[in-house]
PDB file of N, CA and C in Angstrom:
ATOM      1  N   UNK A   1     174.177  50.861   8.022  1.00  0.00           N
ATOM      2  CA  UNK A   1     174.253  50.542   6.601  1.00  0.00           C
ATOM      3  C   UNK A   1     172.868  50.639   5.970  1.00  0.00           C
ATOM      4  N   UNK A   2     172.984  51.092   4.601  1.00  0.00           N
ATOM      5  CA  UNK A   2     171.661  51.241   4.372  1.00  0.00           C
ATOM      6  C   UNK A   2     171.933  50.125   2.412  1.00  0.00           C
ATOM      7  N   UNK A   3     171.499  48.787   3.037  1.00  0.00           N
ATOM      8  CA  UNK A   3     171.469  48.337   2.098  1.00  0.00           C
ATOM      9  C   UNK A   3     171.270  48.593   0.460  1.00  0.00           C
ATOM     10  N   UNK A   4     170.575  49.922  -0.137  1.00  0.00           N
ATOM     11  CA  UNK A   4     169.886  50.089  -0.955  1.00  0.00           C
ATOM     12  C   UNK A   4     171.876  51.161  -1.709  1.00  0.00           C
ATOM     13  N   UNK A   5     171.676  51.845  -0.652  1.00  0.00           N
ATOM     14  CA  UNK A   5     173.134  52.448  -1.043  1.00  0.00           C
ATOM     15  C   UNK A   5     174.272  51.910  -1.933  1.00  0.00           C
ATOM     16  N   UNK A   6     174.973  52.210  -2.453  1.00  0.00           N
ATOM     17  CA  UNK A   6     175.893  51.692  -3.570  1.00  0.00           C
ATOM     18  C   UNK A   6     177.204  51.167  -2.658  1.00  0.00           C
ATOM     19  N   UNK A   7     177.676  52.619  -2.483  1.00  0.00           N
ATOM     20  CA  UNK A   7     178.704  52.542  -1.127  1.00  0.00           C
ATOM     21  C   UNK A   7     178.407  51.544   0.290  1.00  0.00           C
ATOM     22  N   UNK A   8     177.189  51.824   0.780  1.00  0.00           N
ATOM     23  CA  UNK A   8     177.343  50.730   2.315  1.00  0.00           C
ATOM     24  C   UNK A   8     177.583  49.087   1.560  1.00  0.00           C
ATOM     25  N   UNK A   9     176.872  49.158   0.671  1.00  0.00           N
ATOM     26  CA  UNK A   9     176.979  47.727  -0.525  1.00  0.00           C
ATOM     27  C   UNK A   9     178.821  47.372  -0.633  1.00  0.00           C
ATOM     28  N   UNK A  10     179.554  48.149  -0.922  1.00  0.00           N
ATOM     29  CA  UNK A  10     180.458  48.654  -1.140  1.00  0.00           C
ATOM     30  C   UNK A  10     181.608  48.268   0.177  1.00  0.00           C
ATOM     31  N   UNK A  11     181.192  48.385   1.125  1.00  0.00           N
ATOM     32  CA  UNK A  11     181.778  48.524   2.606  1.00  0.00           C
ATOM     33  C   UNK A  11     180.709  46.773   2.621  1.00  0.00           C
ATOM     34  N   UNK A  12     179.966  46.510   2.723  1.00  0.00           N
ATOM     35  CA  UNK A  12     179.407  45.091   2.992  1.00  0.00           C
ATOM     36  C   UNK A  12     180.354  44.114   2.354  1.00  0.00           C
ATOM     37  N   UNK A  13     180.630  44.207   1.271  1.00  0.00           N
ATOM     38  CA  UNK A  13     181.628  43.619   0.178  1.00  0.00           C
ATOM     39  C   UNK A  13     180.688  42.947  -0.710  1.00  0.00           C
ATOM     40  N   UNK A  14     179.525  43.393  -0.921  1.00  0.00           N
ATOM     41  CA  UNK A  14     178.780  42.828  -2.128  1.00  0.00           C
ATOM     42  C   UNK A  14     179.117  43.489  -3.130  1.00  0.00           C
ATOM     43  N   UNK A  15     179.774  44.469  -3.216  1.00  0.00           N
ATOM     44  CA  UNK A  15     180.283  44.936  -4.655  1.00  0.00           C
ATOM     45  C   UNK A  15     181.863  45.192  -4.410  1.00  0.00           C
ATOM     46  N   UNK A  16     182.709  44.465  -5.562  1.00  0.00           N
ATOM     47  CA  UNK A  16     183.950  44.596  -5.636  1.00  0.00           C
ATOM     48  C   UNK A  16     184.730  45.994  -5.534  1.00  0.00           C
ATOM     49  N   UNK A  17     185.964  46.259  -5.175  1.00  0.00           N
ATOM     50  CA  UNK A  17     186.382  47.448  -5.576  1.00  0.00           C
ATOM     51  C   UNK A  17     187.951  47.093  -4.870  1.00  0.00           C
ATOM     52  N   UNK A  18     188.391  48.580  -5.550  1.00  0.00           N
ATOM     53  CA  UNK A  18     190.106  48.667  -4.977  1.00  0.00           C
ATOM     54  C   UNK A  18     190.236  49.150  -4.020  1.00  0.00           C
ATOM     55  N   UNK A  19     190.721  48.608  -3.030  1.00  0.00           N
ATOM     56  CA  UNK A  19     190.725  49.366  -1.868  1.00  0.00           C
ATOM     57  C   UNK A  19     191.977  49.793  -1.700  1.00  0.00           C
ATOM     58  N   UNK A  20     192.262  51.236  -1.070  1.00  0.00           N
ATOM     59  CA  UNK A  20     193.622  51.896  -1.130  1.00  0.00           C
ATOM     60  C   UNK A  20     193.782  52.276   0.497  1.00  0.00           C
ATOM     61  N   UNK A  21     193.029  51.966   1.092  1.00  0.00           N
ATOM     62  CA  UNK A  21     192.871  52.777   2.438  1.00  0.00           C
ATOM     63  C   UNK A  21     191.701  52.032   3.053  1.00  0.00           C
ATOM     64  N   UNK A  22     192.055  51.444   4.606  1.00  0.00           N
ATOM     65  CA  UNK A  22     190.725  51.045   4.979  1.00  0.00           C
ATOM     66  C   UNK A  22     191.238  51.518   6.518  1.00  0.00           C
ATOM     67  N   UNK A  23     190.179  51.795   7.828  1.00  0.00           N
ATOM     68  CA  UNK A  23     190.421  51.634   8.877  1.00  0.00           C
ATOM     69  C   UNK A  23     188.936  51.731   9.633  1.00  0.00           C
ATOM     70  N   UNK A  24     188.961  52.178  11.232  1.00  0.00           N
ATOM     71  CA  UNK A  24     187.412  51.627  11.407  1.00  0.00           C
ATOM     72  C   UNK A  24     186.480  52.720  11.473  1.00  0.00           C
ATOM     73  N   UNK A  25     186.938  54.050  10.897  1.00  0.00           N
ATOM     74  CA  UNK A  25     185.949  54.734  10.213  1.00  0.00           C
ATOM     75  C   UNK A  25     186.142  55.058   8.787  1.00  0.00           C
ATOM     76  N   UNK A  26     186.771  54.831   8.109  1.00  0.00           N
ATOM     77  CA  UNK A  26     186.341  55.143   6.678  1.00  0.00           C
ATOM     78  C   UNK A  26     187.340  54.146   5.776  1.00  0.00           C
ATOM     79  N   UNK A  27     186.932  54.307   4.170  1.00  0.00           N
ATOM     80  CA  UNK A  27     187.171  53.037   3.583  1.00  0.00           C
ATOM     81  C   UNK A  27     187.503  53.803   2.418  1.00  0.00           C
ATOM     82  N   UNK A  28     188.584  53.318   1.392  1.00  0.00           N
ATOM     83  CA  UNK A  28     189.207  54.445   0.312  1.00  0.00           C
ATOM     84  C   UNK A  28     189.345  53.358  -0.720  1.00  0.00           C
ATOM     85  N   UNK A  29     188.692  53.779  -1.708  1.00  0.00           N
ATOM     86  CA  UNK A  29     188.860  53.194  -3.500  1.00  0.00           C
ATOM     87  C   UNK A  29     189.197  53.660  -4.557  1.00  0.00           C
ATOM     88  N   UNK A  30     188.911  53.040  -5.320  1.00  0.00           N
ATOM     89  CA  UNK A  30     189.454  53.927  -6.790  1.00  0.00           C
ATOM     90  C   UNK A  30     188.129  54.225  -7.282  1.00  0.00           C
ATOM     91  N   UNK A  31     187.961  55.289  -7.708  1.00  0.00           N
ATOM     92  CA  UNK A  31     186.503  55.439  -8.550  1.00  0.00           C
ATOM     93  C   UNK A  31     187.056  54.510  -9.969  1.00  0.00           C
ATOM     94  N   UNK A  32     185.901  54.362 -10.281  1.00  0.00           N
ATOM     95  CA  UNK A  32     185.581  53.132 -11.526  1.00  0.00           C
ATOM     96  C   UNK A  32     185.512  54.222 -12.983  1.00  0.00           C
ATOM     97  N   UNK A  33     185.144  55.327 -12.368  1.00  0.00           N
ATOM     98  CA  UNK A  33     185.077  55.862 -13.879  1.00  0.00           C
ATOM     99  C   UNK A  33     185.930  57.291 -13.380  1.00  0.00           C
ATOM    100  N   UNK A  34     187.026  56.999 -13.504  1.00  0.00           N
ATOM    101  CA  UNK A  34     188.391  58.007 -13.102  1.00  0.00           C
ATOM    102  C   UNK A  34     188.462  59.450 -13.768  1.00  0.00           C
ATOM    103  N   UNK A  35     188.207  60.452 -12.759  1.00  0.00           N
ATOM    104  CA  UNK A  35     188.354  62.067 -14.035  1.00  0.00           C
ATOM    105  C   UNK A  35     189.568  62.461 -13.805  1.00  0.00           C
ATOM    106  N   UNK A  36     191.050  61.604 -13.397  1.00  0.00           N
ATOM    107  CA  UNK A  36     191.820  62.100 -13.355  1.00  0.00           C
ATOM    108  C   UNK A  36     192.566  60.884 -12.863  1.00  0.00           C
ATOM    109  N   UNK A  37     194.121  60.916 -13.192  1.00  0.00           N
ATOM    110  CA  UNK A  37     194.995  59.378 -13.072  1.00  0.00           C
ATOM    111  C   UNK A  37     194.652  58.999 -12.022  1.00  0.00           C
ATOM    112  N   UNK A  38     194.654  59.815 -10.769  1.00  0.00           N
ATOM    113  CA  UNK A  38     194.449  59.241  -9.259  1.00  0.00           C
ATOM    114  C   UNK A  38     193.608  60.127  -9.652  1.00  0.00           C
ATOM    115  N   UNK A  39     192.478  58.764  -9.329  1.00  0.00           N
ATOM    116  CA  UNK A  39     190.828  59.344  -8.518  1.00  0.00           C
ATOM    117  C   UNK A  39     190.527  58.015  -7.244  1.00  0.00           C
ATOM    118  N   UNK A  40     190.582  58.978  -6.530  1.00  0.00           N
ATOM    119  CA  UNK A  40     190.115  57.789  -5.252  1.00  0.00           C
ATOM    120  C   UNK A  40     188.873  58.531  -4.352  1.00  0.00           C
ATOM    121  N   UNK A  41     187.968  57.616  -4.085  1.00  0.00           N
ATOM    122  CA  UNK A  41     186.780  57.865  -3.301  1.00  0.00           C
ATOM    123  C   UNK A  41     187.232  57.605  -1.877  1.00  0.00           C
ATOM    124  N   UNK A  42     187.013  58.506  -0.831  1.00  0.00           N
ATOM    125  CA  UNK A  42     187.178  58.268   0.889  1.00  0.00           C
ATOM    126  C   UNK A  42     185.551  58.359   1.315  1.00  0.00           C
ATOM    127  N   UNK A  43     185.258  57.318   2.107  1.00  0.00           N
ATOM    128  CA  UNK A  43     183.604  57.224   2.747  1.00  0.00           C
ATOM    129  C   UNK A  43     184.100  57.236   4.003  1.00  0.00           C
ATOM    130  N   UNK A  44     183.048  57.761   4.474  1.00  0.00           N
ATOM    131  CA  UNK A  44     182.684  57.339   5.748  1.00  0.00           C
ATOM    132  C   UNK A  44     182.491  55.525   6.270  1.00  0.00           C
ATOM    133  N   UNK A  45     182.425  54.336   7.313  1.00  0.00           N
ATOM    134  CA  UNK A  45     181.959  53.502   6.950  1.00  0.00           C
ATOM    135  C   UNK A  45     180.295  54.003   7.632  1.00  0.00           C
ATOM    136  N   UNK A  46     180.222  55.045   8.207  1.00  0.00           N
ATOM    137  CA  UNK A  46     178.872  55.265   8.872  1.00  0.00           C
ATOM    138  C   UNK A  46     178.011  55.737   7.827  1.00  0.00           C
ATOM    139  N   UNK A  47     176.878  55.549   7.274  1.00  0.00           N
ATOM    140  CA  UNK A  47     175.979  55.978   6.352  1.00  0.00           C
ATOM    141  C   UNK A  47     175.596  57.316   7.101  1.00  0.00           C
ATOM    142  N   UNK A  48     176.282  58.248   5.963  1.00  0.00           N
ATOM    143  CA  UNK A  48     175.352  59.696   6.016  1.00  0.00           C
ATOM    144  C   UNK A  48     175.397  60.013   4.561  1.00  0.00           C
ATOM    145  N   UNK A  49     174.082  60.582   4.381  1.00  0.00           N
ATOM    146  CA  UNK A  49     173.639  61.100   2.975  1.00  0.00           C
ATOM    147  C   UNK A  49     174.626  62.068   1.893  1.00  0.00           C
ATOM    148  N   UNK A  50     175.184  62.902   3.041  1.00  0.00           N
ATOM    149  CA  UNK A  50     176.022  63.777   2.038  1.00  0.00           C
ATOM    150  C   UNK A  50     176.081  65.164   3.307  1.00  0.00           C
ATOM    151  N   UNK A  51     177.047  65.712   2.518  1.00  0.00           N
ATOM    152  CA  UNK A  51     177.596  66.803   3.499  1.00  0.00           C
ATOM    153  C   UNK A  51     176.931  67.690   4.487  1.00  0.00           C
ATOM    154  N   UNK A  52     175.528  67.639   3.857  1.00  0.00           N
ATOM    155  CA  UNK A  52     174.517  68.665   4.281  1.00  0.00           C
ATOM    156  C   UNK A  52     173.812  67.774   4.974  1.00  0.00           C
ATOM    157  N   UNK A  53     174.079  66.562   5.515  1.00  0.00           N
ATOM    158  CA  UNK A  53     173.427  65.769   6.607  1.00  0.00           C
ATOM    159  C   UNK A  53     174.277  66.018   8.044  1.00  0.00           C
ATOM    160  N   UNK A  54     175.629  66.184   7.682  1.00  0.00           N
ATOM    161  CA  UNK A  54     175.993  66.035   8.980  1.00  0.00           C
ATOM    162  C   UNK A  54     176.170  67.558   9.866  1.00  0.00           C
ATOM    163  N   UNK A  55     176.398  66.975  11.445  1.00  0.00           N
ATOM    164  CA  UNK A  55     176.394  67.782  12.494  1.00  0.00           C
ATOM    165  C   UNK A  55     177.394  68.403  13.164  1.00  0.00           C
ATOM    166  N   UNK A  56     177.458  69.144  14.433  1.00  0.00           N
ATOM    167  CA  UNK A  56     178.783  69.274  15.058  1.00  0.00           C
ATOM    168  C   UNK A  56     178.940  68.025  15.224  1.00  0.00           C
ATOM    169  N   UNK A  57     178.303  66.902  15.765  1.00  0.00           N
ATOM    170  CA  UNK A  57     179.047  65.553  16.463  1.00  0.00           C
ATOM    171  C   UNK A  57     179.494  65.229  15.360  1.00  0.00           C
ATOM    172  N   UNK A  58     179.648  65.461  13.822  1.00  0.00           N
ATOM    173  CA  UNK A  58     180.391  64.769  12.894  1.00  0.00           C
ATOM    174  C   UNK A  58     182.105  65.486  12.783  1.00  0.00           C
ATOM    175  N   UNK A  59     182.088  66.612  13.344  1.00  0.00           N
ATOM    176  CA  UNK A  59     183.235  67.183  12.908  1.00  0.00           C
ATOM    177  C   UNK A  59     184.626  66.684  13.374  1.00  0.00           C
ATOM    178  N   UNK A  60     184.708  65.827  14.466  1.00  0.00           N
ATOM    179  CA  UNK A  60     185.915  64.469  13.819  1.00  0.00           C
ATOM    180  C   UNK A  60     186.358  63.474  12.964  1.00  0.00           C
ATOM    181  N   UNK A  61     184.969  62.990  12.705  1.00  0.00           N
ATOM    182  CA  UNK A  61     184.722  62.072  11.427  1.00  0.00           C
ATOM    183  C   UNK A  61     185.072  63.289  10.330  1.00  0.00           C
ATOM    184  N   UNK A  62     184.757  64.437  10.148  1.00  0.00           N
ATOM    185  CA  UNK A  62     185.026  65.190   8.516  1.00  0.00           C
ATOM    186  C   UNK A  62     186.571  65.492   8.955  1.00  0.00           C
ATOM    187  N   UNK A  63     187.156  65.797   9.446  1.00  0.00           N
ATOM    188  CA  UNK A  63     188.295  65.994  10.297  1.00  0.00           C
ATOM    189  C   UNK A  63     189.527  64.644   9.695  1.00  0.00           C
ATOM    190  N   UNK A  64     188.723  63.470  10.127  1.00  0.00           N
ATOM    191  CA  UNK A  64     189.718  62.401   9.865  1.00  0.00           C
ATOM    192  C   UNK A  64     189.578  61.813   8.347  1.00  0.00           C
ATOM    193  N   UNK A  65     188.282  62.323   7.772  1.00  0.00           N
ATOM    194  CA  UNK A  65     188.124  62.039   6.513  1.00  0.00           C
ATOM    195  C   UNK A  65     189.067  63.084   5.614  1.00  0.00           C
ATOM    196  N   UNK A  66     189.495  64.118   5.750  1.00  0.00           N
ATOM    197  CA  UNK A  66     190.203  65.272   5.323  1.00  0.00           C
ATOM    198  C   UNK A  66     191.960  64.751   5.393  1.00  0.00           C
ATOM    199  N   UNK A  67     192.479  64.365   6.683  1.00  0.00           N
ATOM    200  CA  UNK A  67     193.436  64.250   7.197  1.00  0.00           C
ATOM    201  C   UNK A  67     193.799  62.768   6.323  1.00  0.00           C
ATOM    202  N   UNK A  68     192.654  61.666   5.700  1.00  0.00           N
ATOM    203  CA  UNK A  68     193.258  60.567   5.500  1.00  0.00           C
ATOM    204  C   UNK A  68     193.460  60.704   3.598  1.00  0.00           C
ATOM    205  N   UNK A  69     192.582  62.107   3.262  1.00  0.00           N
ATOM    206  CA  UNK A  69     192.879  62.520   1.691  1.00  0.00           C
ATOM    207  C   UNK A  69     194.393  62.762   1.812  1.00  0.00           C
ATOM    208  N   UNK A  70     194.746  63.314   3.049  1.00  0.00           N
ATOM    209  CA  UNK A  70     195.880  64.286   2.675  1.00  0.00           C
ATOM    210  C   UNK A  70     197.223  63.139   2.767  1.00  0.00           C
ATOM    211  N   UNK A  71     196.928  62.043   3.638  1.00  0.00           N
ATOM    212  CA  UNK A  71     197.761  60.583   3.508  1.00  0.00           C
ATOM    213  C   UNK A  71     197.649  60.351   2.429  1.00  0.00           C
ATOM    214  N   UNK A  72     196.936  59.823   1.956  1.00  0.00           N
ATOM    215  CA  UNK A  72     196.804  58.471   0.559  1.00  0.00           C
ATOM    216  C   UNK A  72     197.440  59.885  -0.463  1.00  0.00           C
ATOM    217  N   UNK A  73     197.066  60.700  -0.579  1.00  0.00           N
ATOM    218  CA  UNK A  73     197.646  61.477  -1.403  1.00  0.00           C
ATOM    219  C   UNK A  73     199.176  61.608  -1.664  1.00  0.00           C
ATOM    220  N   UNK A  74     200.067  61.726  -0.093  1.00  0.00           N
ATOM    221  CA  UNK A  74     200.921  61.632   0.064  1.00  0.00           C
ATOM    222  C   UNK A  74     201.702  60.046  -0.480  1.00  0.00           C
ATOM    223  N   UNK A  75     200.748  59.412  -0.078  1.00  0.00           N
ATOM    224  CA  UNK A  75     201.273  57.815  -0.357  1.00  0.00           C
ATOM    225  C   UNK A  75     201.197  57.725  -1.947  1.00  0.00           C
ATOM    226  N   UNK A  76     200.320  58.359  -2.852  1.00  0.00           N
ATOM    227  CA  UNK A  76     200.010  58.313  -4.138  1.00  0.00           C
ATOM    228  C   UNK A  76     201.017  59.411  -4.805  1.00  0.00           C
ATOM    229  N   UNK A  77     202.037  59.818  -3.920  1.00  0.00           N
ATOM    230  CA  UNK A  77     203.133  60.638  -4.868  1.00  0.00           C
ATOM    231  C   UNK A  77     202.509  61.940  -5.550  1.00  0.00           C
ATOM    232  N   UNK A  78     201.259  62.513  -4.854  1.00  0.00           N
ATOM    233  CA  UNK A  78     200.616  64.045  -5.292  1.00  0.00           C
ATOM    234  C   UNK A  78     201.485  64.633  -5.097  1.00  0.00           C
ATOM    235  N   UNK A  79     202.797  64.882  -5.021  1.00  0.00           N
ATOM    236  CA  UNK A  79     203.508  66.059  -4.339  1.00  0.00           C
ATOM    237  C   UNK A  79     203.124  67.108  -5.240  1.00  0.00           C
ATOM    238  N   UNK A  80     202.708  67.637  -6.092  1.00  0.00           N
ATOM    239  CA  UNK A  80     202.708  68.425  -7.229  1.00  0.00           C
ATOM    240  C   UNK A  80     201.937  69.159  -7.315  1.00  0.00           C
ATOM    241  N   UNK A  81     200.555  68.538  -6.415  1.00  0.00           N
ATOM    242  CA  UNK A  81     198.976  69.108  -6.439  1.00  0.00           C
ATOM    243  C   UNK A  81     197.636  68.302  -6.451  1.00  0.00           C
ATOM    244  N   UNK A  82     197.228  68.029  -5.561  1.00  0.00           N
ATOM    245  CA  UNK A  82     195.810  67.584  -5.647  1.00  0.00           C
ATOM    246  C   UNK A  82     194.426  68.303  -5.553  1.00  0.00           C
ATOM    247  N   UNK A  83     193.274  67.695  -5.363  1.00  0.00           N
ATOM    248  CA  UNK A  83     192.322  68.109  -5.211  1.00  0.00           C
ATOM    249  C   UNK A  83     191.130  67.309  -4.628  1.00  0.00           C
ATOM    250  N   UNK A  84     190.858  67.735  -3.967  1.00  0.00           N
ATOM    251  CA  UNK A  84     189.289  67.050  -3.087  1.00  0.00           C
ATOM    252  C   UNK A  84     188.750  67.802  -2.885  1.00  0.00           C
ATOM    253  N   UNK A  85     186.982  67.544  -3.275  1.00  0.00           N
ATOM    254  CA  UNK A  85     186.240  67.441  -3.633  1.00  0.00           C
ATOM    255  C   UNK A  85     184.885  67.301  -2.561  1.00  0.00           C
ATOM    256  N   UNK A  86     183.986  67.290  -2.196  1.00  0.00           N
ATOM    257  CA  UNK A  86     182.599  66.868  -2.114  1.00  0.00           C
ATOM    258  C   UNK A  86     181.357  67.488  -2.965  1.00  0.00           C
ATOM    259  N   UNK A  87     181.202  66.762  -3.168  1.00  0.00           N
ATOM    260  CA  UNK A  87     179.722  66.934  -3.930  1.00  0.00           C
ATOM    261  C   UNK A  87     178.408  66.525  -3.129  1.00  0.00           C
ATOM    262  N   UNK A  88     177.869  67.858  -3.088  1.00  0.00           N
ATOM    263  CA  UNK A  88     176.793  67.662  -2.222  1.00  0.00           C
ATOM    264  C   UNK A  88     175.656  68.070  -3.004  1.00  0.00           C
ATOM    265  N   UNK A  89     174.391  67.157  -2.837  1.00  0.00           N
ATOM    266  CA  UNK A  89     173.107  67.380  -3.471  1.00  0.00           C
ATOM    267  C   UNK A  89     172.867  67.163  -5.000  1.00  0.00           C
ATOM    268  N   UNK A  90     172.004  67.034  -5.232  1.00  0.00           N
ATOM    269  CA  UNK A  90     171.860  66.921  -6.883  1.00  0.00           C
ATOM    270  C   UNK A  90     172.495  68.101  -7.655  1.00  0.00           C
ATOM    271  N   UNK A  91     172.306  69.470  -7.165  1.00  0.00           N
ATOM    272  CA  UNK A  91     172.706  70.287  -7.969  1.00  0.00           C
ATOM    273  C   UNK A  91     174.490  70.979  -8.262  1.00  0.00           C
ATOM    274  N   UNK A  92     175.070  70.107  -7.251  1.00  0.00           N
ATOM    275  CA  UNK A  92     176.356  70.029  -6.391  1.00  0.00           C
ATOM    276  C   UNK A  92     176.567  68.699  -7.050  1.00  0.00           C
ATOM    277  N   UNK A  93     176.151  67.879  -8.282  1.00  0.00           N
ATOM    278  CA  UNK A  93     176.755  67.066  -8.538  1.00  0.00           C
ATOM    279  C   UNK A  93     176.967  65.663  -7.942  1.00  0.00           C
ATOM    280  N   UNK A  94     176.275  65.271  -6.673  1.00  0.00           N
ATOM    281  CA  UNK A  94     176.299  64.043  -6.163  1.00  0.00           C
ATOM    282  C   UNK A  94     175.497  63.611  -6.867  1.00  0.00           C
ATOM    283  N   UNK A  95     175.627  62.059  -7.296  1.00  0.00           N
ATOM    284  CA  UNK A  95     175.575  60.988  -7.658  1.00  0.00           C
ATOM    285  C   UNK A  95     175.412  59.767  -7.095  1.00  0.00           C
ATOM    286  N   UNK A  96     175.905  59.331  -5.720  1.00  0.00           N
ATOM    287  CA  UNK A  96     175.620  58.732  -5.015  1.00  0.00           C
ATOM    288  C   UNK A  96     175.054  59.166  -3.533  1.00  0.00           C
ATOM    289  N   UNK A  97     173.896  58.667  -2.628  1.00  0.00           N
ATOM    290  CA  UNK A  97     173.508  59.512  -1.640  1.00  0.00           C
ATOM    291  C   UNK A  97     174.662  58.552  -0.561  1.00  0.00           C
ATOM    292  N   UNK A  98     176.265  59.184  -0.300  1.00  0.00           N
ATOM    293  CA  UNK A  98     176.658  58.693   0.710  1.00  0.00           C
ATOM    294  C   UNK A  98     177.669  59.566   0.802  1.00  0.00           C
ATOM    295  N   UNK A  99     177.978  60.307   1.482  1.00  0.00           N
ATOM    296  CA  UNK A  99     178.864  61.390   1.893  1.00  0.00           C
ATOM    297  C   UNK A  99     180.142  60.230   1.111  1.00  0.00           C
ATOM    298  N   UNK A 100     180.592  61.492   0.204  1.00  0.00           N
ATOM    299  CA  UNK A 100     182.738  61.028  -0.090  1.00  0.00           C
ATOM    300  C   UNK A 100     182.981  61.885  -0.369  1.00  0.00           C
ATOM    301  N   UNK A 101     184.454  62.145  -0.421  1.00  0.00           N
ATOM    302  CA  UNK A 101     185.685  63.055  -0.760  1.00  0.00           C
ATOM    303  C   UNK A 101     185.961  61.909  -2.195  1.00  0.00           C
ATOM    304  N   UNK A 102     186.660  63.088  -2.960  1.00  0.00           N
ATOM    305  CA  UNK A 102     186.780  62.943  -4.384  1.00  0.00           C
ATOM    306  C   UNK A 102     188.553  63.563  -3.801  1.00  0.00           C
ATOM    307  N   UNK A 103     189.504  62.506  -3.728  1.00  0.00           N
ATOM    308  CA  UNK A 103     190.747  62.806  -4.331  1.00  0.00           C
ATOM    309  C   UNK A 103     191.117  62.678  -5.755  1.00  0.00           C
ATOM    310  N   UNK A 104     191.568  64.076  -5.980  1.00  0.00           N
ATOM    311  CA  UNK A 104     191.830  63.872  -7.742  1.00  0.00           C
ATOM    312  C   UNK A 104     193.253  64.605  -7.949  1.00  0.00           C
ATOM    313  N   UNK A 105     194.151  63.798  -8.659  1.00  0.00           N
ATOM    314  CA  UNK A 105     195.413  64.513  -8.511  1.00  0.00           C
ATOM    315  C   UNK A 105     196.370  63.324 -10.093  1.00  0.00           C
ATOM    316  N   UNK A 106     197.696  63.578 -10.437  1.00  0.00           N
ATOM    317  CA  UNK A 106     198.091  63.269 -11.070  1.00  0.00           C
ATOM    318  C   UNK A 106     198.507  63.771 -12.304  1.00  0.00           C
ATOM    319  N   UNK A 107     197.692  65.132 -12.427  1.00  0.00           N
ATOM    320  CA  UNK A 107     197.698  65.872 -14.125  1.00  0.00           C
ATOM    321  C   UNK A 107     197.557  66.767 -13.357  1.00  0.00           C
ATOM    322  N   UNK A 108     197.406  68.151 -14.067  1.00  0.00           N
ATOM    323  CA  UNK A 108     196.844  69.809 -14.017  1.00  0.00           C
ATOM    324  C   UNK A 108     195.739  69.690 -13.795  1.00  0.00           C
ATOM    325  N   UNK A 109     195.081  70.252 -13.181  1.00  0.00           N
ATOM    326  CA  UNK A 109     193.991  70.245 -12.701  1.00  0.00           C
ATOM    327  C   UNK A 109     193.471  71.393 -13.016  1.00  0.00           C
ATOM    328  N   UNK A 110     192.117  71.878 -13.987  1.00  0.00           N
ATOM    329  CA  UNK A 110     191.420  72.625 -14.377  1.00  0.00           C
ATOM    330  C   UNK A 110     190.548  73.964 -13.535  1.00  0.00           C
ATOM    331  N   UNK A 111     190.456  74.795 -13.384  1.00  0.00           N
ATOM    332  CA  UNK A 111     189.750  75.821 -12.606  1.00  0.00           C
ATOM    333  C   UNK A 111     188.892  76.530 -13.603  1.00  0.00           C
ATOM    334  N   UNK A 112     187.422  77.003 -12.883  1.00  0.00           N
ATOM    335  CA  UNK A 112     186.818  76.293 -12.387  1.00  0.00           C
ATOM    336  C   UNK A 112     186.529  75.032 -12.800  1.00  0.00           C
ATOM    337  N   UNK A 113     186.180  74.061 -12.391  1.00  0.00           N
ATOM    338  CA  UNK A 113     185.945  72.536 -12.397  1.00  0.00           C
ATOM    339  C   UNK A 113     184.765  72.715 -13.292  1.00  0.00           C
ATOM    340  N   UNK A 114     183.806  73.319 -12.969  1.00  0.00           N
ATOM    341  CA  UNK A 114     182.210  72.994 -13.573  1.00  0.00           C
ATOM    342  C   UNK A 114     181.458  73.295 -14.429  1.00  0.00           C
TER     343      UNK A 114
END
């Protein structure tokens, strides 16, 4: 955990949130400022910076982080169409330095995004 982080803060429980999904690697919320009816954030609970931090030894962890969008999605009634997301780096749009998936689903969804 890297105290300074928003998210490990987040997973500590010093900052409130909705939780939609928890188990003992990753932890699922609602983003607070929603770009779409269902917006839910999936973390890691292991602190890594963002996509371009991790390794081969991560590729179960991105694996089960992928596999648990495609649950909650299912559980959130996407049948229609979703979308996930990472944003990596400043110029890639991250905002927070902690690796997440951006499930976004509920409406039409725009192409390109950016």
């Amino acid at each position: 955990m890297v105290m300074s982080c928003l998210f490990c803060r987040i997973l500590q429980g010093d900052i409130p949130s909705h939780a939609v999904y928890s188990d003992e690697r990753c932890y699922a919320f609602s983003d607070i400022h929603p770009q779409a009816p269902v917006h839910i954030l999936i973390i890691p609970r292991r602190h890594i910076d963002s996509l371009d931090q991790t390794t081969a030894e991560d590729t179960a962890l991105l694996g089960h982080l992928t596999a648990m969008a495609t649950q909650i999605a299912r559980e959130q009634k996407l049948a229609n169409g979703y979308r996930v997301v990472v944003n990596t780096g400043e110029d890639g749009g991250q905002t927070v330095s902690h690796l997440h998936l951006h499930l976004l689903g509920g409406r039409s969804l725009n192409w390109p995004p950016g």
